[in-house]
C-alpha atoms as a PDB file:
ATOM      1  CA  UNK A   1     -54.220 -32.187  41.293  1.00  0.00           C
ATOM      2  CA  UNK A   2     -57.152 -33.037  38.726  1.00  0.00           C
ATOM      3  CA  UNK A   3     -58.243 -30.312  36.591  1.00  0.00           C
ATOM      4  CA  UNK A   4     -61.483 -28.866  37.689  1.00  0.00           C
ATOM      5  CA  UNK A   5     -63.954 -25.460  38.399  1.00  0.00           C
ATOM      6  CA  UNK A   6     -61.233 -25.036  41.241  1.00  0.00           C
ATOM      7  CA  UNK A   7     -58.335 -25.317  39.753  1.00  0.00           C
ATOM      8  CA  UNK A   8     -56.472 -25.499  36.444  1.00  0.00           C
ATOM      9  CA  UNK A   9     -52.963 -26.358  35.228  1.00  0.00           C
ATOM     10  CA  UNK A  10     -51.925 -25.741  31.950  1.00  0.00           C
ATOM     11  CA  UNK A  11     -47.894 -27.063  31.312  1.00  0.00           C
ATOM     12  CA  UNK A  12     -47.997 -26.392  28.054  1.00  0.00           C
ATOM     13  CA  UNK A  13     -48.434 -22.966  28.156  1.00  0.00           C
ATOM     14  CA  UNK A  14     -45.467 -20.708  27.133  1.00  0.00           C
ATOM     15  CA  UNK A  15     -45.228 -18.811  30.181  1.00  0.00           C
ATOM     16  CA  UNK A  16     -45.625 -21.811  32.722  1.00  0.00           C
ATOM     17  CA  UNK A  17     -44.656 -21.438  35.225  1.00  0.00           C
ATOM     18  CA  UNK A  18     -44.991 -17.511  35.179  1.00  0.00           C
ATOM     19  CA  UNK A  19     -43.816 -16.964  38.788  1.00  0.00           C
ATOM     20  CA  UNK A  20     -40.440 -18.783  40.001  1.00  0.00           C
ATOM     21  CA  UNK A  21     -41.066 -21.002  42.893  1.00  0.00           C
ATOM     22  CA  UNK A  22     -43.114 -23.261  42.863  1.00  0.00           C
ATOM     23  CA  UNK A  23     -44.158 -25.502  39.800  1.00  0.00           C
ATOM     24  CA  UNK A  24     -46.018 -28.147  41.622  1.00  0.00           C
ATOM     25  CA  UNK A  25     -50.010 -27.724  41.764  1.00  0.00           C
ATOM     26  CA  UNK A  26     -49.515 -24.088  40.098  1.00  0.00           C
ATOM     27  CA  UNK A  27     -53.093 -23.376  39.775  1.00  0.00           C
ATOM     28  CA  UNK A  28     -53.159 -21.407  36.530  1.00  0.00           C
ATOM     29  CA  UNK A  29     -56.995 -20.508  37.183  1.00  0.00           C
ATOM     30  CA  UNK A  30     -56.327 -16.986  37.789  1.00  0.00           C
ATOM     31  CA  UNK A  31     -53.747 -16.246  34.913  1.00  0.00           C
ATOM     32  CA  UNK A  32     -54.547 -12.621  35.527  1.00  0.00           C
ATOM     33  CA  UNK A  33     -54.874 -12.058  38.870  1.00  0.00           C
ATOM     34  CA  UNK A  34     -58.033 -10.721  39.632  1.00  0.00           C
ATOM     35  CA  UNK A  35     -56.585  -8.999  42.974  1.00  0.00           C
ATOM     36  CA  UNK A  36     -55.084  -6.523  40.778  1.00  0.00           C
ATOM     37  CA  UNK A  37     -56.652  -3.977  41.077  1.00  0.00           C
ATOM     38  CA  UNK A  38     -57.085  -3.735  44.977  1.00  0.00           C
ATOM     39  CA  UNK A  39     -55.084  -1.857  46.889  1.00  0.00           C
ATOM     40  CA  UNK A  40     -54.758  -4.302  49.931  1.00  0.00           C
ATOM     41  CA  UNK A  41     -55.198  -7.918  48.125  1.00  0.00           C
ATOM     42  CA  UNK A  42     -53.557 -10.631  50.388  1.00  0.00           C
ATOM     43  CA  UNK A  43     -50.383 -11.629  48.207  1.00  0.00           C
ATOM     44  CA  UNK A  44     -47.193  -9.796  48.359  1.00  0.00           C
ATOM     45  CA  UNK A  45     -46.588  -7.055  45.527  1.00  0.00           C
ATOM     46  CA  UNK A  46     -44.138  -4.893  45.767  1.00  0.00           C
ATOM     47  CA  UNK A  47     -44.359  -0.995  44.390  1.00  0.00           C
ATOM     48  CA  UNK A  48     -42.447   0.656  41.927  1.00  0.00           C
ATOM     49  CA  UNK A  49     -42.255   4.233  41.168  1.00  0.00           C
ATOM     50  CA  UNK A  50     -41.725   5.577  37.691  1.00  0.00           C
ATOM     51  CA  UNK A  51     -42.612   9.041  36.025  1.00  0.00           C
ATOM     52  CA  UNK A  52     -44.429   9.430  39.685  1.00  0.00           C
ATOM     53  CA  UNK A  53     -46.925   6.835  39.369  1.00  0.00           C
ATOM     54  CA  UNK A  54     -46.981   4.186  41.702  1.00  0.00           C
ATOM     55  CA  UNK A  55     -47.472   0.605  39.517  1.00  0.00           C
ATOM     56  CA  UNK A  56     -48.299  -2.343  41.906  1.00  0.00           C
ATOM     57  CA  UNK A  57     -45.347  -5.349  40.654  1.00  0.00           C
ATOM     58  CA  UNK A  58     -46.388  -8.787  41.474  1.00  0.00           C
ATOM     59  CA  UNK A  59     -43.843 -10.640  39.574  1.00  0.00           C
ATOM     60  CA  UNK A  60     -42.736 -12.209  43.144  1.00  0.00           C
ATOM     61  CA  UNK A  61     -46.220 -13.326  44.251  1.00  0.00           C
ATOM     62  CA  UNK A  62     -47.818 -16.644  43.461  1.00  0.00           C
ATOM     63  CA  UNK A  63     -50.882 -16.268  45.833  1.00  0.00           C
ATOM     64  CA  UNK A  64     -53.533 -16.406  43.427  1.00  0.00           C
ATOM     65  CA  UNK A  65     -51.779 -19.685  41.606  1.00  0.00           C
ATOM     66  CA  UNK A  66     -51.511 -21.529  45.117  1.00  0.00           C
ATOM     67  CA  UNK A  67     -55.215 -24.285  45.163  1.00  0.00           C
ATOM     68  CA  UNK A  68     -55.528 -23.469  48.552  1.00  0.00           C
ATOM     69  CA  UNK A  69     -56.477 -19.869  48.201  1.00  0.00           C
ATOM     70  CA  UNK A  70     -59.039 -20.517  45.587  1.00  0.00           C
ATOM     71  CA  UNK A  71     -61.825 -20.022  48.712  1.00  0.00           C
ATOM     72  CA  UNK A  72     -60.207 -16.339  49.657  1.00  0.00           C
ATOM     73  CA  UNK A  73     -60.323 -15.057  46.245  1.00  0.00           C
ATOM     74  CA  UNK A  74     -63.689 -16.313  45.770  1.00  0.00           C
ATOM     75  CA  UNK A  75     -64.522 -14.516  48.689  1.00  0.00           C
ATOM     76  CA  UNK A  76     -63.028 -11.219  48.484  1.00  0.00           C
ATOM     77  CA  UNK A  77     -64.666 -11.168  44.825  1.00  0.00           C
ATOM     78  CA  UNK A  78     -68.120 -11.755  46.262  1.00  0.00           C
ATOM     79  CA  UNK A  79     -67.178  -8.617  48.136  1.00  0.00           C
END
């Protein structure tokens, strides 16, 4: 994919890719996921408890770096 407002891929970096999987069309846009912070965002974190505080882990999820969700992130910020 071609760099653009949409999406944005950035090999050089010294993280890339941050998430294992996929390394084709990583969309790099949303290097901090702006889903954080929501309690129900549509990727896949997983929970961990420590000290007994619940800290959302999204080392396994690569939803906000996949081009085709670009649209439902928009979205659920416009929310």
């Amino acid at each position: 994919m071609e760099n653009s407002y949409r999406f944005f891929e950035n090999k050089e970096c010294g993280y890339f890719p941050c998430h294992k999987g996929r390394t084709d069309a990583f969309n790099c846009l949303f290097c901090y996921c702006p889903m954080y912070l929501r309690e129900n965002c549509p990727g896949n974190p997983t929970y961990l408890e420590t000290d007994g505080k619940r800290i959302k882990d999204c080392t396994d999820c690569i939803f906000p770096h996949l081009p085709e969700n670009y649209d439902i992130i928009m979205q659920m910020l416009k929310e």
